[in-house]
Protein backbone atom coordinates (compact mmCIF):
# COMPACT_ATOMS: atom_id res chain seq x y z
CA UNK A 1 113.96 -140.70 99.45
CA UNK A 2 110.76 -142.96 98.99
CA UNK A 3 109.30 -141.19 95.78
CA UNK A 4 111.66 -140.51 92.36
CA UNK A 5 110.80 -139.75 89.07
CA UNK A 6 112.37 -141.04 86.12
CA UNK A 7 111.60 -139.42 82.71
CA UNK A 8 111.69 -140.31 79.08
CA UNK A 9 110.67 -137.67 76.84
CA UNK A 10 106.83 -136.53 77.68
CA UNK A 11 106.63 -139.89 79.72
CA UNK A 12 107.14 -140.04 83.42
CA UNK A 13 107.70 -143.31 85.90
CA UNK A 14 106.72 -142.01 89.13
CA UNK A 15 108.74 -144.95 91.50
CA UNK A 16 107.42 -145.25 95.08
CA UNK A 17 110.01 -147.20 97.26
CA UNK A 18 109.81 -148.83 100.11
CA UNK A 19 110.51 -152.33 99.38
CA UNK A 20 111.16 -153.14 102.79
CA UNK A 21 107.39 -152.97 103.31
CA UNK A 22 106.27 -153.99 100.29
CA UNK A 23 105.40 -150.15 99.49
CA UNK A 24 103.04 -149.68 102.29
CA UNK A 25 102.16 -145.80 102.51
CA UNK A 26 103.72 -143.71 105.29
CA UNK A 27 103.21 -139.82 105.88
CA UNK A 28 106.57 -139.27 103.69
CA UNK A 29 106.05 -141.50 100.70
CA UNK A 30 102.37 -140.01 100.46
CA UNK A 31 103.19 -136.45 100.46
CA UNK A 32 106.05 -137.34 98.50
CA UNK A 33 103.65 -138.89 95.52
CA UNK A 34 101.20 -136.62 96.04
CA UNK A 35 103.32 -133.70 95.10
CA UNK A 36 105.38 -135.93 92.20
CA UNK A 37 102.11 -136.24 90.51
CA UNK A 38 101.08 -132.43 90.67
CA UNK A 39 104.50 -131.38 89.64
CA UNK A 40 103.87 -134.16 86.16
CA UNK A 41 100.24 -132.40 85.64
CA UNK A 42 102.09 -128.75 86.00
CA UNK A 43 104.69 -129.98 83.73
CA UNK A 44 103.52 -128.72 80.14
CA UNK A 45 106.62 -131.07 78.71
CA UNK A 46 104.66 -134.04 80.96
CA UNK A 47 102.20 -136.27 79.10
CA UNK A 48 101.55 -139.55 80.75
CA UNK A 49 102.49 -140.99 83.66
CA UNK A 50 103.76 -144.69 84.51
CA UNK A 51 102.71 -145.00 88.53
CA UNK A 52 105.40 -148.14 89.67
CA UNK A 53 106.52 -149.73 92.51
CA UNK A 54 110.07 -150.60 93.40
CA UNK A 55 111.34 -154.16 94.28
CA UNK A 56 108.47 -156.48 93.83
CA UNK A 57 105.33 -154.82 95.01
CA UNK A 58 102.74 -151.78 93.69
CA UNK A 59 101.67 -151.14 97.60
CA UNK A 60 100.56 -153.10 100.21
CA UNK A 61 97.99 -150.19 101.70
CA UNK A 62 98.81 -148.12 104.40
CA UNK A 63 101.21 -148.79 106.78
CA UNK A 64 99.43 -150.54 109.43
CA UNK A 65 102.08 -149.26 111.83
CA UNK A 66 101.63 -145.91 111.17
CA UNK A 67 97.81 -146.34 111.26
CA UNK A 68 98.59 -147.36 114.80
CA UNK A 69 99.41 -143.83 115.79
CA UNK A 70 96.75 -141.99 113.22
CA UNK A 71 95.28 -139.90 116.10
CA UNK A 72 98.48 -138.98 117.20
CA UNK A 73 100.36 -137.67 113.73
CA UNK A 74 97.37 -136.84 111.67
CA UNK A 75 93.77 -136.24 113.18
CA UNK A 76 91.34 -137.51 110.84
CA UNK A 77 89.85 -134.04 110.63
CA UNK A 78 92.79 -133.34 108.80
CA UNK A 79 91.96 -135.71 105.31
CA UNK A 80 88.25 -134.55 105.53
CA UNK A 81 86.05 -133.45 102.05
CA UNK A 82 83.69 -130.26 102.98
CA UNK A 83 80.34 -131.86 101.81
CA UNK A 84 79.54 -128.65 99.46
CA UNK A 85 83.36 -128.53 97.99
CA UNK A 86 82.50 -128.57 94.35
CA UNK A 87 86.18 -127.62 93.04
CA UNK A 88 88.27 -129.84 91.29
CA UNK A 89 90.75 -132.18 93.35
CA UNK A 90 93.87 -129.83 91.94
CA UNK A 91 95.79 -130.01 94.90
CA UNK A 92 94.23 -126.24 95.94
CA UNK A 93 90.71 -127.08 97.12
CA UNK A 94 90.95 -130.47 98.45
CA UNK A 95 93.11 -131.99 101.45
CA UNK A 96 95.88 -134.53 100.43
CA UNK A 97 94.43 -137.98 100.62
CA UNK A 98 95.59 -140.67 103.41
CA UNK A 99 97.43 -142.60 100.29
CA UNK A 100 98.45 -139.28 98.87
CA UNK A 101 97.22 -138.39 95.45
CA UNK A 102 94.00 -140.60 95.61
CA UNK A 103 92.18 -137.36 95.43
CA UNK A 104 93.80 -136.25 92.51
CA UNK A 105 91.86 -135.07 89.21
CA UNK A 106 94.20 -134.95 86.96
CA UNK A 107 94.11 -133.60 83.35
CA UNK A 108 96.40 -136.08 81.87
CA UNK A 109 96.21 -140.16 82.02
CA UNK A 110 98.21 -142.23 84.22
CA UNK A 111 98.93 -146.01 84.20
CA UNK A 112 99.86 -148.51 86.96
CA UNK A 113 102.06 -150.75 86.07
CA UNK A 114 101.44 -153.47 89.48
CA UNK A 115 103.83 -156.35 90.70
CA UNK A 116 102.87 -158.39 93.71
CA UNK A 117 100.38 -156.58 96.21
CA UNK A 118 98.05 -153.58 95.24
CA UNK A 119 95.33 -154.18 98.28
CA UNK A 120 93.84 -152.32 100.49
CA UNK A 121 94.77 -148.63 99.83
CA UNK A 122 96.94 -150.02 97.02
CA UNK A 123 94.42 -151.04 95.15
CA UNK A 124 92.33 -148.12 95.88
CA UNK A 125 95.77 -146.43 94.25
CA UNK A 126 95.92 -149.08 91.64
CA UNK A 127 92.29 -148.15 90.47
CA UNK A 128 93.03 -144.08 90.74
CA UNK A 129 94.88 -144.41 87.70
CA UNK A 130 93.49 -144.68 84.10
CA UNK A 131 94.51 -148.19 83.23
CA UNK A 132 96.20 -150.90 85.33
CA UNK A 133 98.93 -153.33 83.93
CA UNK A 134 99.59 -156.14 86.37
CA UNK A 135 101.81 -159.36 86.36
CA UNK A 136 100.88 -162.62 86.19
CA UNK A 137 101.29 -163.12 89.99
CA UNK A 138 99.96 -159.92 91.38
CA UNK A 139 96.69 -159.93 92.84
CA UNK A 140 94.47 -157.01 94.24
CA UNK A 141 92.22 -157.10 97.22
CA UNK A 142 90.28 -155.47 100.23
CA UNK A 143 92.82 -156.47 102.44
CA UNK A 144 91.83 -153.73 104.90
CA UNK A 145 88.62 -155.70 105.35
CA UNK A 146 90.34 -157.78 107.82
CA UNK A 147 91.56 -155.31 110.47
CA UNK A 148 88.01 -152.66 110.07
CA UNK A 149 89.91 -149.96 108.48
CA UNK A 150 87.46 -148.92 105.91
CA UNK A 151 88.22 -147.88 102.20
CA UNK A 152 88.64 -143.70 102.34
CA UNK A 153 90.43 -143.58 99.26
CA UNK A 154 88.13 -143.42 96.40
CA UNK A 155 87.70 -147.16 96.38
CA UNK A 156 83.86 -147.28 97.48
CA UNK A 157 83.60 -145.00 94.14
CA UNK A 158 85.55 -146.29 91.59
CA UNK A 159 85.23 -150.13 91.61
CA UNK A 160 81.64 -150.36 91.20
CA UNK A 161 82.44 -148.13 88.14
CA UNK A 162 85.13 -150.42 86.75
CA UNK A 163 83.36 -154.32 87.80
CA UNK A 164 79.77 -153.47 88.44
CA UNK A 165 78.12 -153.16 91.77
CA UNK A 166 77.27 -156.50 92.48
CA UNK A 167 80.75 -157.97 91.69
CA UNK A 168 82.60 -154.80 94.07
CA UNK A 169 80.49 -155.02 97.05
CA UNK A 170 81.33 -158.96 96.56
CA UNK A 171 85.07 -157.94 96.78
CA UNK A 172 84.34 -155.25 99.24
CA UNK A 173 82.90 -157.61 101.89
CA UNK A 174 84.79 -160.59 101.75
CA UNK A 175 88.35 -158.94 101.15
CA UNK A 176 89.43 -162.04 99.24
CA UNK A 177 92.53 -161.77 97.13
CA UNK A 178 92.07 -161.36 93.39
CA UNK A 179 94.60 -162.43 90.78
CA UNK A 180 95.49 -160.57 87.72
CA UNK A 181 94.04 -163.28 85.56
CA UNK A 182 90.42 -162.53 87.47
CA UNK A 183 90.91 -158.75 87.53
CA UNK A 184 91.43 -159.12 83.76
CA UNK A 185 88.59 -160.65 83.44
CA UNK A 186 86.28 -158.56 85.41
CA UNK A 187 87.70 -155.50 84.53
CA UNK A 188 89.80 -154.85 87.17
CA UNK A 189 93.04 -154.54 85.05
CA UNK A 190 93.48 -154.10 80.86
CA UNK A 191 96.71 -156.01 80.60
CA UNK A 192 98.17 -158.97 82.59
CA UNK A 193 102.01 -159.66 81.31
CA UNK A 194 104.36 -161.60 82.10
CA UNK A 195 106.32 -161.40 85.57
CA UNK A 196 109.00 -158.17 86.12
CA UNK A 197 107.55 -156.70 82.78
CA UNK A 198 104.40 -154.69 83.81
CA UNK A 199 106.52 -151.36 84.02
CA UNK A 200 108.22 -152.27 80.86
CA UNK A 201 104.89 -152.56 79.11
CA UNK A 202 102.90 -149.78 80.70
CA UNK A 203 105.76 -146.93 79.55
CA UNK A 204 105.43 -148.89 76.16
CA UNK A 205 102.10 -147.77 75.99
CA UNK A 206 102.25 -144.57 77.46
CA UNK A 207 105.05 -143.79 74.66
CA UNK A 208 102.13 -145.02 72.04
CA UNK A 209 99.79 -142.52 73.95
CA UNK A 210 101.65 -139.76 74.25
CA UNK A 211 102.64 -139.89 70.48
CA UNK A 212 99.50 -138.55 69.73
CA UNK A 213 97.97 -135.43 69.52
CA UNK A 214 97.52 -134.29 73.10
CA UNK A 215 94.71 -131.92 73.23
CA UNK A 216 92.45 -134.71 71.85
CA UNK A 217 93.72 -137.24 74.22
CA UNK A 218 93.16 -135.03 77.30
CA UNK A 219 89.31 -133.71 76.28
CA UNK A 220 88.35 -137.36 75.27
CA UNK A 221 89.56 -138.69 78.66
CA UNK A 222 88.30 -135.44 80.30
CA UNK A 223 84.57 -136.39 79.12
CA UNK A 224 84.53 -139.89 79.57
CA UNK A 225 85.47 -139.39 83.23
CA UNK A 226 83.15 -136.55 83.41
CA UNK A 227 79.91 -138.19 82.08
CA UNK A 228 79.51 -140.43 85.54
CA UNK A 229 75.61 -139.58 86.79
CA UNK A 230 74.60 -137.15 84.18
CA UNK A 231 72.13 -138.12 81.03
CA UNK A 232 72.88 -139.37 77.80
CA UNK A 233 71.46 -135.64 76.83
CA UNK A 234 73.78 -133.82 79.45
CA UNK A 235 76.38 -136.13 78.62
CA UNK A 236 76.55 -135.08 75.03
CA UNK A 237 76.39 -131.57 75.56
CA UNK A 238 79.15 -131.85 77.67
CA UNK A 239 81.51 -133.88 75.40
CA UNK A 240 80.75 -131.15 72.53
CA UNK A 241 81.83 -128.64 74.76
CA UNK A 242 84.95 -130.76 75.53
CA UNK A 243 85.72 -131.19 71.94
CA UNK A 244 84.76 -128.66 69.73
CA UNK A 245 87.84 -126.37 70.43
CA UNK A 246 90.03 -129.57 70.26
CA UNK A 247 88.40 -130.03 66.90
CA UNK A 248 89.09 -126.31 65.68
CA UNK A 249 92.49 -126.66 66.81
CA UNK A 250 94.15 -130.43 66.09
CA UNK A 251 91.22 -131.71 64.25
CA UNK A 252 90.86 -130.36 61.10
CA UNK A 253 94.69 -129.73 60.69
CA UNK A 254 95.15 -133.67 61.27
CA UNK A 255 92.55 -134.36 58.46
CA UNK A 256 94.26 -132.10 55.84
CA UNK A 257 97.55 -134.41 57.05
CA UNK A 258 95.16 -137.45 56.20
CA UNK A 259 94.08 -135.66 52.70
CA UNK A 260 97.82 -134.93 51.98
CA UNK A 261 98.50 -138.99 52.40
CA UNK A 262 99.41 -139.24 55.85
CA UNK A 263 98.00 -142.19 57.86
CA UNK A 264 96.57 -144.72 55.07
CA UNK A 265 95.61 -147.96 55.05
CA UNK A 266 95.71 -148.36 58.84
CA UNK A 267 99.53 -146.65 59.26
CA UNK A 268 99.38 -145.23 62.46
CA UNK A 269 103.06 -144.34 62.84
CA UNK A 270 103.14 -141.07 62.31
């Protein structure tokens, strides 16, 4: 088995492993994520998700060998987006990406935690998720670039929205290798930590996150995901919709807790 989940209370490591090949993506492993990370959103115990790779590596992209034989075992029409689809990547209305749940919109956040390699469809991975957390010696990168396999992935989409279109089509077009220290400093990645400890730190935080009050969480992610291309007017009226039943609901009950004494002086604890 390539894909296991390990869970501690509402938080979930999802573990892809293939070490053997530095967690390049085969046919298996991608199902096998894709329907690990549908099962966490189904989950109503599930809050956040840690997205790791076993023994050394996040993912190396897709398996070059099995990219070999793509005609053969998949036909490409097989991973193609109808152009009017206007559903919601939910695993119903949308084909299974070529990395597996790349095509994912989930409801609830998820954070890399990256050792070694996240290029090529790694990285396209590695940016899917709501944060990254990467060791001091991983590095990210279009590695793909190399042998003319083109991002398909989401990564054409959501790096110039993390590091600004200038600085992705740099990275896009010269494939060079980036190391946590730049992708920290671009935005490519939140955290850089110490070598072997970017799982140990990315379940530390999702413990912090999912501590909190989860409707909130989910509509404040949900509409700062959401407000890509609209207007600062549409945007608004779309983040009031978001939040006003969020408000009704955990709101006001958390600001009587604050009135009763909870939560003062900056004690965010409880």
């Amino acid at each position: 088995m390539t894909v296991r989940i390990e869970k501690s209370g509402s938080v979930w490591t999802i573990i892809h492993s293939r070490p053997e090949s530095r967690n390049a993506m085969d046919f298996e492993s991608a199902k096998a994520l894709y329907e690990a990370f549908l099962e966490f959103e189904d989950d109503h115990k599930a809050a956040v998700a840690v997205f790791w790779g076993e023994g050394g590596a996040f993912c190396a992209g897709w398996d070059l060998k099995h990219a070999a034989v793509l005609e053969e075992l998949e036909p490409l029409s097989d991973l193609t987006i109808s152009q009017d689809d206007g559903g919601k990547g939910n695993g119903s209305d949308i084909p299974m990406g070529a990395m597996g749940p790349s095509r994912l919109e989930l409801d609830k956040p998820v954070i890399a935690a990256i050792a070694g390699p996240a290029v090529a469809g790694g990285m396209e991975l590695a940016m899917w998720a709501d944060f990254r957390v990467m060791e001091e010696t991983a590095y990210q990168g279009v590695f793909c670039r190399r042998w003319g396999i083109p991002f398909i992935d989401g990564g054409t989409v959501r790096l110039p929205r993390l590091v600004g279109e200038g600085r992705a089509l740099e990275l896009i077009l010269t494939g060079r290798q980036v190391t946590a220290e730049e992708c920290e400093r671009i935005g490519l990645c939140e955290y850089v930590v110490p070598e072997g400890e970017a799982r140990t730190k990315a379940e530390e935080l999702a413990h912090q996150i999912a501590a909190f009050p989860q409707m909130c969480v989910r509509a404040d992610r949900r509409s700062t995901r959401e407000q890509h291309g609209l207007t600062v007017r549409e945007a608004l009226i779309q983040e009031w919709h978001n939040s006003r039943a969020v408000l009704e609901a955990e709101g006001i009950a958390g600001a009587k807790r604050f009135s009763s004494g909870e939560g003062r002086h900056g004690d965010g604890t409880n």
